[in-house]
PDB file of N, CA and C in Angstrom:
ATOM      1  N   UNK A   1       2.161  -9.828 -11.505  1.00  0.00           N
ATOM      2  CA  UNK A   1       2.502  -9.818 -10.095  1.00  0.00           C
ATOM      3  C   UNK A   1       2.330  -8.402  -9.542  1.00  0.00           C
ATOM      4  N   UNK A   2       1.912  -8.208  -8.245  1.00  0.00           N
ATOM      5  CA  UNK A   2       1.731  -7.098  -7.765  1.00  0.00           C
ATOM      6  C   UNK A   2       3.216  -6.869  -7.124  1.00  0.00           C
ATOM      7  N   UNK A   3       3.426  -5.629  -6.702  1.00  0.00           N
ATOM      8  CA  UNK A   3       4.889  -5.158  -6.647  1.00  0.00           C
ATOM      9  C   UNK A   3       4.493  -4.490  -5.389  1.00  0.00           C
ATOM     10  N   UNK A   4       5.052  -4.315  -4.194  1.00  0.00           N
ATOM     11  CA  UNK A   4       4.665  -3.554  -2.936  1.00  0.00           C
ATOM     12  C   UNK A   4       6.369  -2.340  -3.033  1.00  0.00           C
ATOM     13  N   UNK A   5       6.459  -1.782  -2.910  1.00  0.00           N
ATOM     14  CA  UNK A   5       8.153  -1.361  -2.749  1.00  0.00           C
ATOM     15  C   UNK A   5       7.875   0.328  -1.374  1.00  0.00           C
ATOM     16  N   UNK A   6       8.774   0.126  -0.445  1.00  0.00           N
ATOM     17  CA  UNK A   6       9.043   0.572   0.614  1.00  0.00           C
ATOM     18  C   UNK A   6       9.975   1.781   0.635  1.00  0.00           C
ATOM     19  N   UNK A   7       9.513   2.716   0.829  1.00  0.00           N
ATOM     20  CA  UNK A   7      10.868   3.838   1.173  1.00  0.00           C
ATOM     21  C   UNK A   7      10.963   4.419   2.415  1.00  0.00           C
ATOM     22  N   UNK A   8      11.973   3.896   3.164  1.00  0.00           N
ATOM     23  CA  UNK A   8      11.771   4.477   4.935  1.00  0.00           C
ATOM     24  C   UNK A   8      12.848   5.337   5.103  1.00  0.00           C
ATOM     25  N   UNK A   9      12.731   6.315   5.871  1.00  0.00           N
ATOM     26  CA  UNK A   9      14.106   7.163   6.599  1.00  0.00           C
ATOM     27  C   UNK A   9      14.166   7.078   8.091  1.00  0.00           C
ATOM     28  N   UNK A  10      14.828   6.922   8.210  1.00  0.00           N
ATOM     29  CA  UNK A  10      15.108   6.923   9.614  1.00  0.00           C
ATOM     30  C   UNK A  10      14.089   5.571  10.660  1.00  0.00           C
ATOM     31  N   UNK A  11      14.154   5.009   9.785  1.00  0.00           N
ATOM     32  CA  UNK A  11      13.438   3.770  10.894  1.00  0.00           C
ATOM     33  C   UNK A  11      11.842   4.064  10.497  1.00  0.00           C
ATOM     34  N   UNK A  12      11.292   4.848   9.803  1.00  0.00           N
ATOM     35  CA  UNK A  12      10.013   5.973   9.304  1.00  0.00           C
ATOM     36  C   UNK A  12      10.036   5.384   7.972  1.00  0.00           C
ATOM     37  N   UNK A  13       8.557   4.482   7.801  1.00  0.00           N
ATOM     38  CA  UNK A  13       8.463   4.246   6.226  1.00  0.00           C
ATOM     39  C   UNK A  13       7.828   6.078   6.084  1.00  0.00           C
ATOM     40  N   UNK A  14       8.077   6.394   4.628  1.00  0.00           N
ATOM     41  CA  UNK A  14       7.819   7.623   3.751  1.00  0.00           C
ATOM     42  C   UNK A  14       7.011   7.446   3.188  1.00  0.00           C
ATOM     43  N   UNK A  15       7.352   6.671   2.016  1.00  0.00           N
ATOM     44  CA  UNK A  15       6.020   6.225   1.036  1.00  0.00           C
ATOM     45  C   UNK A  15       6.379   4.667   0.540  1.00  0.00           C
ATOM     46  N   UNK A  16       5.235   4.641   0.301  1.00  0.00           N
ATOM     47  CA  UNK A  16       4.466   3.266  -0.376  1.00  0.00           C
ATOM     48  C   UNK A  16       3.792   3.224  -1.543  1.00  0.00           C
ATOM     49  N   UNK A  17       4.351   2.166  -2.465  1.00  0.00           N
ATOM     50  CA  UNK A  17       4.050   2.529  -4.252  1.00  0.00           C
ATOM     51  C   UNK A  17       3.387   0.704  -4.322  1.00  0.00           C
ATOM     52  N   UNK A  18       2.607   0.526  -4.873  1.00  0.00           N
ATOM     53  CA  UNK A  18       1.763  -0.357  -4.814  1.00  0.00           C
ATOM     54  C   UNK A  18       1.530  -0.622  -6.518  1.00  0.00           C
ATOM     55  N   UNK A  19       2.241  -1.594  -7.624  1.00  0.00           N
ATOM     56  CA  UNK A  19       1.837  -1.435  -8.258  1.00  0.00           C
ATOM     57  C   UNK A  19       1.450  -3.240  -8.908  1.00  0.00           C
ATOM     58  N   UNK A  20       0.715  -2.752 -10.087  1.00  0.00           N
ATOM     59  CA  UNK A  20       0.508  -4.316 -11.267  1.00  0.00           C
ATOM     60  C   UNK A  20      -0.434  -4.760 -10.678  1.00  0.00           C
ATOM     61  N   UNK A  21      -0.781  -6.128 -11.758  1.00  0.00           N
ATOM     62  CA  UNK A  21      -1.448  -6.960 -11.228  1.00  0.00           C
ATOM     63  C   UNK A  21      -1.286  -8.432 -10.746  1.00  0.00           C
ATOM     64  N   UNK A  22      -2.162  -8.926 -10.375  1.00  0.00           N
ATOM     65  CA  UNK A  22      -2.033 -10.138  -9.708  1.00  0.00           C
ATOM     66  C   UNK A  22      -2.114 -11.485 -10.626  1.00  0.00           C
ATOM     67  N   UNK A  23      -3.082 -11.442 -11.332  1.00  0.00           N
ATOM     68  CA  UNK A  23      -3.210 -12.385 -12.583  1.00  0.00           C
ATOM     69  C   UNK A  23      -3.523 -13.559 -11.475  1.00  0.00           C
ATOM     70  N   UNK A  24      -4.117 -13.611 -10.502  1.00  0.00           N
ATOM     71  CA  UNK A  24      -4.473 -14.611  -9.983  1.00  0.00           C
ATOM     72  C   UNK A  24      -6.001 -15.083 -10.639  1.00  0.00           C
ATOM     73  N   UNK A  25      -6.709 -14.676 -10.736  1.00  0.00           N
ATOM     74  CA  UNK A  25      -7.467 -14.970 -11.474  1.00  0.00           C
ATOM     75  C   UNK A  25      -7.940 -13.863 -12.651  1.00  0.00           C
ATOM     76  N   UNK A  26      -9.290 -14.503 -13.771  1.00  0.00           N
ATOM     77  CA  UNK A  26      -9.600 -13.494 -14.382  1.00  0.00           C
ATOM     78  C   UNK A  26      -9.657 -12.431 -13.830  1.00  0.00           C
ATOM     79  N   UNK A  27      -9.984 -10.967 -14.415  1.00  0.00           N
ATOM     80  CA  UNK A  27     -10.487  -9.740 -14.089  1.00  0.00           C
ATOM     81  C   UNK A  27     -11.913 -10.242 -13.670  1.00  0.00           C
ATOM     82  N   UNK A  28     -12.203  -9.468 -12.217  1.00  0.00           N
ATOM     83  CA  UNK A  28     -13.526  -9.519 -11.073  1.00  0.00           C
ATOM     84  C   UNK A  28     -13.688 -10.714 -10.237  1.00  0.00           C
ATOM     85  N   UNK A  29     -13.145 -11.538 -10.461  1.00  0.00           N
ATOM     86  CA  UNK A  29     -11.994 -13.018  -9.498  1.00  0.00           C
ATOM     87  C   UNK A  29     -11.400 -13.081  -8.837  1.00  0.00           C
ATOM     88  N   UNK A  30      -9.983 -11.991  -9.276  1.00  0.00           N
ATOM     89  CA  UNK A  30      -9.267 -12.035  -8.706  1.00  0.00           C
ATOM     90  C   UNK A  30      -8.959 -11.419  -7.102  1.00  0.00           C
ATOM     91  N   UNK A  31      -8.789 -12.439  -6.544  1.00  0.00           N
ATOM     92  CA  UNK A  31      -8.930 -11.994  -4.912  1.00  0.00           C
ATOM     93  C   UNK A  31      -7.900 -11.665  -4.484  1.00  0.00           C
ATOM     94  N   UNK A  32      -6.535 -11.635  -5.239  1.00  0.00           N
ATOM     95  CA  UNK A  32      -5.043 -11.007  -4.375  1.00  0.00           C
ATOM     96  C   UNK A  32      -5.631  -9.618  -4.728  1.00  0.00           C
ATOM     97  N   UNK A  33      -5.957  -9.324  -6.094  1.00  0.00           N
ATOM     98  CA  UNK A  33      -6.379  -7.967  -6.188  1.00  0.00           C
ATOM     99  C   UNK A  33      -7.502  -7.152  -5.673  1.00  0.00           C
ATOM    100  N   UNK A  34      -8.277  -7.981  -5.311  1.00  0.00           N
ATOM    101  CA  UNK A  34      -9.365  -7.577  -4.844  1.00  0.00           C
ATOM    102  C   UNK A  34      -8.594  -6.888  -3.074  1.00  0.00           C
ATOM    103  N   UNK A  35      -8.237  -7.998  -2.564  1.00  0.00           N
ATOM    104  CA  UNK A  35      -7.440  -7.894  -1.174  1.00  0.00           C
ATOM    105  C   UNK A  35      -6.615  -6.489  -0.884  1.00  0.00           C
ATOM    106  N   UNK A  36      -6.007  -6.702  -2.025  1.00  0.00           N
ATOM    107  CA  UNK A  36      -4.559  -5.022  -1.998  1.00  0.00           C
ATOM    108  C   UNK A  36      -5.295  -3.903  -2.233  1.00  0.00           C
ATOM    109  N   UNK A  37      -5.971  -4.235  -3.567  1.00  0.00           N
ATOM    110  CA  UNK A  37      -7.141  -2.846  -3.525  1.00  0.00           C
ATOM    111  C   UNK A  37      -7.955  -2.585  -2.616  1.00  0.00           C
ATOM    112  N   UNK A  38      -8.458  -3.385  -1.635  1.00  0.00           N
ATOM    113  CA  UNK A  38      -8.892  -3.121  -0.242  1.00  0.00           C
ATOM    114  C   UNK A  38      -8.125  -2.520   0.691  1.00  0.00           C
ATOM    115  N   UNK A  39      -6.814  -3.139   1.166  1.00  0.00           N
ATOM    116  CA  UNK A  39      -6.146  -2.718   1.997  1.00  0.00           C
ATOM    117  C   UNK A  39      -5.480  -1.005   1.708  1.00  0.00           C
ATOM    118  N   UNK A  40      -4.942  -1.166   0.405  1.00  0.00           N
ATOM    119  CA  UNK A  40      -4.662   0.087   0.430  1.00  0.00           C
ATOM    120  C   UNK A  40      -5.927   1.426   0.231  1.00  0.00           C
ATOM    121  N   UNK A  41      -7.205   0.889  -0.024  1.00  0.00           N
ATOM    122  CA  UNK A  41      -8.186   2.059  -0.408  1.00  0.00           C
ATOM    123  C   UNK A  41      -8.264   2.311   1.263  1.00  0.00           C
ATOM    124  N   UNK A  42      -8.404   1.413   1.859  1.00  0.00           N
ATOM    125  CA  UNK A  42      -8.616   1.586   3.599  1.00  0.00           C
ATOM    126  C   UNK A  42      -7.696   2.378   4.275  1.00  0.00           C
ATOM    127  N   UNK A  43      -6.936   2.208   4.156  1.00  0.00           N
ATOM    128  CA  UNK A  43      -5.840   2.531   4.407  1.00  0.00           C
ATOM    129  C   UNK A  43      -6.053   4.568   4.098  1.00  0.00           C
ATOM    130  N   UNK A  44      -5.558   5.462   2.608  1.00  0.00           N
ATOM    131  CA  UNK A  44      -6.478   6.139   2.245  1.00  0.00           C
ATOM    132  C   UNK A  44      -7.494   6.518   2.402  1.00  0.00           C
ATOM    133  N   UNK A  45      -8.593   6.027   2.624  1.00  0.00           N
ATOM    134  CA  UNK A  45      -9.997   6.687   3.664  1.00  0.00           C
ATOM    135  C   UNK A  45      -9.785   6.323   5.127  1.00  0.00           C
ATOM    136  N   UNK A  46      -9.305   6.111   5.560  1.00  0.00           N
ATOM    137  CA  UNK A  46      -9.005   6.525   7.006  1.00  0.00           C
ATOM    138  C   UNK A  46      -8.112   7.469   7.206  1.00  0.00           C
ATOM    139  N   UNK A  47      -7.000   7.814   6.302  1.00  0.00           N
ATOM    140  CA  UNK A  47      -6.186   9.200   6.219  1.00  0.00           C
ATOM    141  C   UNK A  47      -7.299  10.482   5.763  1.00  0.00           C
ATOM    142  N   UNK A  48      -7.917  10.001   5.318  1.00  0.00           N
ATOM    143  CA  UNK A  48      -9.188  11.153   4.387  1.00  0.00           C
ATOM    144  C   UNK A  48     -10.232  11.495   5.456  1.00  0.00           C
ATOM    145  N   UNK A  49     -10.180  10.166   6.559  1.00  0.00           N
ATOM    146  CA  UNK A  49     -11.274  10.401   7.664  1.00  0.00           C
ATOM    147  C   UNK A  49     -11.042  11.433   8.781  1.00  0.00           C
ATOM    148  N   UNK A  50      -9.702  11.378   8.901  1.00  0.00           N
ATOM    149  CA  UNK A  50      -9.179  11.450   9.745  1.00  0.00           C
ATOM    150  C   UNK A  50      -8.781  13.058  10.025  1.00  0.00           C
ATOM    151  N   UNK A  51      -8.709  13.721   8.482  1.00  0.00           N
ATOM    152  CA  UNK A  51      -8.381  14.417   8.114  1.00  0.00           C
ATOM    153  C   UNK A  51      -7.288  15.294   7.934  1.00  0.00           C
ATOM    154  N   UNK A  52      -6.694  13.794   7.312  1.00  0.00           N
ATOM    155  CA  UNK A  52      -4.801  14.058   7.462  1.00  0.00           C
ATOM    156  C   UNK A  52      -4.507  14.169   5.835  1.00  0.00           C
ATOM    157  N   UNK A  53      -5.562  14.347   4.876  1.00  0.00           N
ATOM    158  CA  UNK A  53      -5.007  14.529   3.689  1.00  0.00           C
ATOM    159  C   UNK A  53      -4.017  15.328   3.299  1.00  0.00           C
ATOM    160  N   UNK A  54      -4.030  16.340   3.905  1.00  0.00           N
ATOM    161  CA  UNK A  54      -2.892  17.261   3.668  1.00  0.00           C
ATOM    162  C   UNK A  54      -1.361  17.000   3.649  1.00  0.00           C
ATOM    163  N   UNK A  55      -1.560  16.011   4.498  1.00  0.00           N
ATOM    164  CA  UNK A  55      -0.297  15.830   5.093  1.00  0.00           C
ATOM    165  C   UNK A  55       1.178  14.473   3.828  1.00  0.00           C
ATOM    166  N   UNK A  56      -0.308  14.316   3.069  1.00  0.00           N
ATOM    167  CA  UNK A  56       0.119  12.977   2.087  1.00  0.00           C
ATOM    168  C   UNK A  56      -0.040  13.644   0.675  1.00  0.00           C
ATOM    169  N   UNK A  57       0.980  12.858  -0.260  1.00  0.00           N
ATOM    170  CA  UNK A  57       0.723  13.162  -1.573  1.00  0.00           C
ATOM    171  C   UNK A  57      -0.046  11.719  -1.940  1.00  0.00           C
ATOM    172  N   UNK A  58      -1.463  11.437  -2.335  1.00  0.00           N
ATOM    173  CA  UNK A  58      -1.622  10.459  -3.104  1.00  0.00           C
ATOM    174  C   UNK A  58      -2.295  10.222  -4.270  1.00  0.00           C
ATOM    175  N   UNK A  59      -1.577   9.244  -4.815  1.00  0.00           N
ATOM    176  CA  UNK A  59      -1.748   8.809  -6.350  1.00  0.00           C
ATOM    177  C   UNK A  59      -2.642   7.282  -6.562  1.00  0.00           C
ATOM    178  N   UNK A  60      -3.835   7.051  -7.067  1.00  0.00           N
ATOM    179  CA  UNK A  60      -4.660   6.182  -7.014  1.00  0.00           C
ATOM    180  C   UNK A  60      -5.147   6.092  -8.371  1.00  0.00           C
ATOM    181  N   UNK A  61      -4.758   4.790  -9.553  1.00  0.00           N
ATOM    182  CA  UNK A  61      -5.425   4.487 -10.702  1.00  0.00           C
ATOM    183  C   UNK A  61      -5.269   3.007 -11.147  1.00  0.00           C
ATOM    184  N   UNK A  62      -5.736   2.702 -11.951  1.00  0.00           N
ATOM    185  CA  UNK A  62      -5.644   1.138 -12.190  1.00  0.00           C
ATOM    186  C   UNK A  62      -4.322   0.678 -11.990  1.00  0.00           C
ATOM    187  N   UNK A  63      -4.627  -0.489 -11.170  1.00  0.00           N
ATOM    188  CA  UNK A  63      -2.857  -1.119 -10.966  1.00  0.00           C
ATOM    189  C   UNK A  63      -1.638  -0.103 -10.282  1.00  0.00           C
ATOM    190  N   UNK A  64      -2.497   0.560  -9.648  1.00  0.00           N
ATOM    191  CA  UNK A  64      -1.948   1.643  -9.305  1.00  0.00           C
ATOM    192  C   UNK A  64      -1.737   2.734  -8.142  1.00  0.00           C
ATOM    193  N   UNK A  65      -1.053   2.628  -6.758  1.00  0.00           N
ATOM    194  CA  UNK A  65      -1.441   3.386  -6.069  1.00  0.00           C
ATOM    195  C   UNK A  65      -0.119   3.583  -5.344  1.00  0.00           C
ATOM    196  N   UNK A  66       0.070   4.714  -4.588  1.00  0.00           N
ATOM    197  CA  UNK A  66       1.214   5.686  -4.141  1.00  0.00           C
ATOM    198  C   UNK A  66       0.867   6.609  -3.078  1.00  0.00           C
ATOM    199  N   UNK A  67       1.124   6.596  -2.133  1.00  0.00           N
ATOM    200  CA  UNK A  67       0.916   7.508  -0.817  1.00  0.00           C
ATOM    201  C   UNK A  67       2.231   7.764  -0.403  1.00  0.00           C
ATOM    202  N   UNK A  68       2.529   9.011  -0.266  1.00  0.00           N
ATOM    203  CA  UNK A  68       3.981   9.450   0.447  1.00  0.00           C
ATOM    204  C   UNK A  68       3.543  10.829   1.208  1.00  0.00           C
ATOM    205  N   UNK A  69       4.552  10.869   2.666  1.00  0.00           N
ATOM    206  CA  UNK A  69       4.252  11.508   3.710  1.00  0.00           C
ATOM    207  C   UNK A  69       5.075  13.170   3.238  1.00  0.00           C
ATOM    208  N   UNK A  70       4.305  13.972   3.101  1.00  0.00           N
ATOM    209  CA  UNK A  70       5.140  15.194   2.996  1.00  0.00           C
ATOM    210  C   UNK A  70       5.780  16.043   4.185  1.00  0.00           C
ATOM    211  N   UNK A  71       4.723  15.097   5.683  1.00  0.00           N
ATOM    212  CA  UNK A  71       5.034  15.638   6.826  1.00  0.00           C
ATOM    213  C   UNK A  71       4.928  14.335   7.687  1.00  0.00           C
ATOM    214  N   UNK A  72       5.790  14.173   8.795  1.00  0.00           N
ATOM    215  CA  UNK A  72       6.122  13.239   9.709  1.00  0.00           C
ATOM    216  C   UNK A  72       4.394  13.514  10.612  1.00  0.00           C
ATOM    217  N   UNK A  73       3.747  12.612  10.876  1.00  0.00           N
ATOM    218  CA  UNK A  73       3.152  12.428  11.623  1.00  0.00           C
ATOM    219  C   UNK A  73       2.595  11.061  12.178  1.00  0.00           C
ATOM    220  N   UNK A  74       2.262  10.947  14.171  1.00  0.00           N
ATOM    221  CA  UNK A  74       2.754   9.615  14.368  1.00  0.00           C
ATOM    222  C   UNK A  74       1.605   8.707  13.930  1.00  0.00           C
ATOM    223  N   UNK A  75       0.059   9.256  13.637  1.00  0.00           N
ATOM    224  CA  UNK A  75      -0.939   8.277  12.685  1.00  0.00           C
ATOM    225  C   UNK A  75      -0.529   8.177  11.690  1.00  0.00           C
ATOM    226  N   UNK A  76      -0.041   8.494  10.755  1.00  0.00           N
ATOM    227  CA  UNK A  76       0.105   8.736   9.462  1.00  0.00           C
ATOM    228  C   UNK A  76       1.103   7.342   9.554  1.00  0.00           C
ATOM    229  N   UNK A  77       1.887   7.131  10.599  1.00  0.00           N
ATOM    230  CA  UNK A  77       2.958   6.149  10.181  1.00  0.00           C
ATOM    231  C   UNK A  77       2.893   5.150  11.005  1.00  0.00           C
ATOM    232  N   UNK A  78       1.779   4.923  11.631  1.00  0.00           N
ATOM    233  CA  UNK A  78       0.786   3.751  12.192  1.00  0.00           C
ATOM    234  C   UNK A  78       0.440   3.225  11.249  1.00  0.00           C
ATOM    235  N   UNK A  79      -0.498   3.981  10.578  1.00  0.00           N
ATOM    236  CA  UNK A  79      -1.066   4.077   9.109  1.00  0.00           C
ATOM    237  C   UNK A  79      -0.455   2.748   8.319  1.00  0.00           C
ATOM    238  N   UNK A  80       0.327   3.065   7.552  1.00  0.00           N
ATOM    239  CA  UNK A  80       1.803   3.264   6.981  1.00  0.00           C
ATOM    240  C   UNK A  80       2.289   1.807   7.203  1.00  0.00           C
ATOM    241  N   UNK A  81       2.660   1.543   8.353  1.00  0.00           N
ATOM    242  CA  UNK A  81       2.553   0.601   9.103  1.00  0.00           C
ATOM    243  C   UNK A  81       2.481  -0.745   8.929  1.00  0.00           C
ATOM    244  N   UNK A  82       0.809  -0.572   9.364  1.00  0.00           N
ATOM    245  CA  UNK A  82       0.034  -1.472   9.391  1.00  0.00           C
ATOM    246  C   UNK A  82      -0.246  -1.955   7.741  1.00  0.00           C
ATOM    247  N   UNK A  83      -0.823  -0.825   6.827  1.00  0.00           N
ATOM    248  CA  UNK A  83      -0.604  -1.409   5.381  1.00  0.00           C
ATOM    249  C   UNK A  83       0.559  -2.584   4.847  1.00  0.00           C
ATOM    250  N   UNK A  84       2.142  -1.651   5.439  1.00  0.00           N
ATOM    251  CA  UNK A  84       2.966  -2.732   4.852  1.00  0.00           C
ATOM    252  C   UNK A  84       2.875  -4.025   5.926  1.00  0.00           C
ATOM    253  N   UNK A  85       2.479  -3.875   7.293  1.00  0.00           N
ATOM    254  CA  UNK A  85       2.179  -5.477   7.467  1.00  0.00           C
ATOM    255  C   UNK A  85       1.003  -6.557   6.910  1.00  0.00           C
ATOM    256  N   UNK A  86      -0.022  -5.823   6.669  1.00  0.00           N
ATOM    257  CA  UNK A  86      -1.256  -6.176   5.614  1.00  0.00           C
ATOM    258  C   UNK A  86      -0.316  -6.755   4.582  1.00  0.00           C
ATOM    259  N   UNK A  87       0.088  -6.149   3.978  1.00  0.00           N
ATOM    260  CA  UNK A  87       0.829  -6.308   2.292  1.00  0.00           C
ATOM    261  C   UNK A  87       1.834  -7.388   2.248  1.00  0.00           C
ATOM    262  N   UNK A  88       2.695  -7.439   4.070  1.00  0.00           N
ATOM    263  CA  UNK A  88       3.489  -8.724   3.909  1.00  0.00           C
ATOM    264  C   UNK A  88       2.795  -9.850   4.079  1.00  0.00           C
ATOM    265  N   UNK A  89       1.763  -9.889   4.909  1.00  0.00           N
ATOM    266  CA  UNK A  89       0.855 -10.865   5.411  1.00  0.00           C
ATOM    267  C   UNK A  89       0.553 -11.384   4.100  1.00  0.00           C
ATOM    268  N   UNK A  90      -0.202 -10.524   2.751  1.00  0.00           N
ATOM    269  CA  UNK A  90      -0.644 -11.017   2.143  1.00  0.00           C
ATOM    270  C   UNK A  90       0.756 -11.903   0.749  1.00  0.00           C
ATOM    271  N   UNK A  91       2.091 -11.372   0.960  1.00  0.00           N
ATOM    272  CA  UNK A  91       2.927 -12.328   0.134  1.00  0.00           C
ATOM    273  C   UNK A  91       3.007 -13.391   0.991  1.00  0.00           C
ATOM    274  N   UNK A  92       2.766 -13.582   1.869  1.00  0.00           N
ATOM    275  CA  UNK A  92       3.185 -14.840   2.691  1.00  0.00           C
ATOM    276  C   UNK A  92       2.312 -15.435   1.907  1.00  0.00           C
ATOM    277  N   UNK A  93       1.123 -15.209   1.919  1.00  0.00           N
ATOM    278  CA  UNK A  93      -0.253 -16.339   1.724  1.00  0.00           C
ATOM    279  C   UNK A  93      -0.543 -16.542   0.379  1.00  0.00           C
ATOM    280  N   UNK A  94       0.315 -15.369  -0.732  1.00  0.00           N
ATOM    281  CA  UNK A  94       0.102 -15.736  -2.158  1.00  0.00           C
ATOM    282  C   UNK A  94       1.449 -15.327  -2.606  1.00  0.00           C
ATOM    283  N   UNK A  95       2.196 -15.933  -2.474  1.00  0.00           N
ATOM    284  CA  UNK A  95       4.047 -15.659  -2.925  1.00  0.00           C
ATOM    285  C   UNK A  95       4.515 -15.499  -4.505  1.00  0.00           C
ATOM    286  N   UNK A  96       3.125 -16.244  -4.915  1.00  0.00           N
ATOM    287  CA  UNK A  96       3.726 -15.977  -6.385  1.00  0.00           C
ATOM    288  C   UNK A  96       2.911 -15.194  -7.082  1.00  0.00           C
ATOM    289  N   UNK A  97       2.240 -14.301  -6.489  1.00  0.00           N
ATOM    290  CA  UNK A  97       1.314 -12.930  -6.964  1.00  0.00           C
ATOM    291  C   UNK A  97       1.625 -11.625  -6.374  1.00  0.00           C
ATOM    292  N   UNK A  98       2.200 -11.702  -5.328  1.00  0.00           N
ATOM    293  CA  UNK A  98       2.909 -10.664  -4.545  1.00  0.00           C
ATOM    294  C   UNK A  98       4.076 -10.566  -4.310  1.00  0.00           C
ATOM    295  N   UNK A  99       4.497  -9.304  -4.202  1.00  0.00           N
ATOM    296  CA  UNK A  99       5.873  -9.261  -3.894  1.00  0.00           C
ATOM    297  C   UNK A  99       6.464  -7.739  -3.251  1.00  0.00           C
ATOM    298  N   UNK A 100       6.966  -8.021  -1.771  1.00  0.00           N
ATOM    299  CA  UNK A 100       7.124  -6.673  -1.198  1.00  0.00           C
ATOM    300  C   UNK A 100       8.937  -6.440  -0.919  1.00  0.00           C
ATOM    301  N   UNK A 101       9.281  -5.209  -1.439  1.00  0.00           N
ATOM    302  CA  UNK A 101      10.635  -4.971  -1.348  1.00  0.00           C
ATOM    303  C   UNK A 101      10.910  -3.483  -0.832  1.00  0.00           C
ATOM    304  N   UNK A 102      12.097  -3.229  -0.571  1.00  0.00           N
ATOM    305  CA  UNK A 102      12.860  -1.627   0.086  1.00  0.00           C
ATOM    306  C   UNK A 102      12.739  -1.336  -1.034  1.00  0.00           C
ATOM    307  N   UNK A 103      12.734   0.074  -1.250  1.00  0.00           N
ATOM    308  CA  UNK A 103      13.054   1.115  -2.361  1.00  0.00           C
ATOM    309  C   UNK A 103      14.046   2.111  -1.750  1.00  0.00           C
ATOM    310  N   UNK A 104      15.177   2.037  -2.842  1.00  0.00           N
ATOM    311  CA  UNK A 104      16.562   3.415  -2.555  1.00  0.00           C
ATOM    312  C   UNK A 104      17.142   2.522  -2.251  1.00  0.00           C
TER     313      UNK A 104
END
Protein backbone atom coordinates (compact mmCIF):
# COMPACT_ATOMS: atom_id res chain seq x y z
CA UNK A 1 0.00 0.00 0.00
CA UNK A 2 1.16 3.40 -0.71
CA UNK A 3 1.16 5.66 2.43
CA UNK A 4 0.55 9.59 1.69
CA UNK A 5 1.14 11.26 5.42
CA UNK A 6 0.63 15.18 5.88
CA UNK A 7 2.38 17.64 8.16
CA UNK A 8 0.63 21.15 8.28
CA UNK A 9 1.19 24.22 10.67
CA UNK A 10 -0.90 26.62 10.88
CA UNK A 11 -3.57 25.74 8.34
CA UNK A 12 0.04 25.44 5.91
CA UNK A 13 0.76 21.82 4.79
CA UNK A 14 4.95 21.68 5.45
CA UNK A 15 5.81 18.53 4.08
CA UNK A 16 4.67 15.57 2.31
CA UNK A 17 6.26 11.95 2.66
CA UNK A 18 4.95 9.67 0.02
CA UNK A 19 5.89 6.24 0.67
CA UNK A 20 5.59 2.04 -0.49
CA UNK A 21 4.05 0.41 -2.91
CA UNK A 22 0.90 -0.21 -4.47
CA UNK A 23 0.99 -3.93 -5.38
CA UNK A 24 -1.77 -3.17 -7.65
CA UNK A 25 -0.37 -4.82 -10.22
CA UNK A 26 2.98 -6.51 -11.27
CA UNK A 27 6.07 -4.19 -11.41
CA UNK A 28 5.57 -1.83 -14.95
CA UNK A 29 1.50 -2.43 -14.58
CA UNK A 30 1.04 -1.01 -11.97
CA UNK A 31 -1.03 2.13 -12.52
CA UNK A 32 -1.70 3.43 -8.74
CA UNK A 33 2.08 3.58 -8.97
CA UNK A 34 2.57 4.68 -12.04
CA UNK A 35 -0.19 7.64 -11.12
CA UNK A 36 1.66 8.83 -7.60
CA UNK A 37 4.97 8.63 -9.25
CA UNK A 38 3.54 11.03 -11.73
CA UNK A 39 1.85 13.29 -9.56
CA UNK A 40 4.46 13.72 -7.21
CA UNK A 41 7.53 13.90 -9.96
CA UNK A 42 5.17 16.87 -11.39
CA UNK A 43 4.66 18.28 -8.74
CA UNK A 44 8.86 18.53 -8.11
CA UNK A 45 9.60 19.74 -11.67
CA UNK A 46 7.41 22.45 -11.53
CA UNK A 47 9.10 23.55 -8.12
CA UNK A 48 12.52 22.94 -10.15
CA UNK A 49 10.82 25.03 -13.04
CA UNK A 50 9.93 27.49 -11.31
CA UNK A 51 12.91 27.91 -9.57
CA UNK A 52 11.89 27.44 -6.09
CA UNK A 53 14.32 24.62 -5.31
CA UNK A 54 15.86 26.32 -2.73
CA UNK A 55 13.19 26.86 -0.89
CA UNK A 56 12.39 22.80 -0.39
CA UNK A 57 14.29 19.96 1.07
CA UNK A 58 13.65 16.99 -1.36
CA UNK A 59 14.10 13.39 -1.07
CA UNK A 60 13.23 11.12 -4.23
CA UNK A 61 14.06 7.09 -4.45
CA UNK A 62 12.26 3.94 -5.00
CA UNK A 63 8.98 3.86 -3.10
CA UNK A 64 10.02 6.86 -2.05
CA UNK A 65 9.55 10.54 -1.96
CA UNK A 66 9.56 13.63 0.59
CA UNK A 67 9.34 17.37 -0.09
CA UNK A 68 9.29 19.74 2.94
CA UNK A 69 9.13 23.60 2.86
CA UNK A 70 12.16 25.19 4.63
CA UNK A 71 10.53 28.57 3.74
CA UNK A 72 6.77 29.63 3.61
CA UNK A 73 6.01 30.51 0.18
CA UNK A 74 2.44 31.12 -1.42
CA UNK A 75 3.38 28.70 -4.81
CA UNK A 76 5.13 26.41 -2.98
CA UNK A 77 1.84 25.73 -0.97
CA UNK A 78 -0.47 25.84 -3.99
CA UNK A 79 1.97 23.37 -4.97
CA UNK A 80 1.59 21.38 -1.92
CA UNK A 81 -1.87 21.65 -2.25
CA UNK A 82 -2.92 20.51 -5.13
CA UNK A 83 -0.56 17.22 -4.80
CA UNK A 84 -2.40 16.30 -1.56
CA UNK A 85 -5.73 16.81 -3.47
CA UNK A 86 -4.27 14.64 -6.46
CA UNK A 87 -3.25 12.00 -3.73
CA UNK A 88 -6.82 12.14 -2.08
CA UNK A 89 -8.52 11.95 -5.37
CA UNK A 90 -6.47 9.08 -6.07
CA UNK A 91 -7.52 6.96 -2.48
CA UNK A 92 -10.95 7.63 -3.34
CA UNK A 93 -10.59 5.72 -6.70
CA UNK A 94 -8.17 2.92 -5.34
CA UNK A 95 -8.89 2.64 -1.39
CA UNK A 96 -7.22 -0.40 -0.96
CA UNK A 97 -3.77 0.69 -2.49
CA UNK A 98 -3.72 4.08 -1.07
CA UNK A 99 -3.84 5.64 1.89
CA UNK A 100 -3.59 9.41 2.99
CA UNK A 101 -3.21 10.53 6.71
CA UNK A 102 -1.98 13.78 9.18
CA UNK A 103 1.43 13.36 10.50
CA UNK A 104 2.31 14.78 14.35
Amino acid sequence: MITAKYLSKDGQIKKITVSGHANYKKSGQDIVCAAVSAATLVTANAIEHLGLNHLIDLTVDDGYFKIELKEDNSILHALLENLKYTLTDFEKQYPKYMKNQKEG
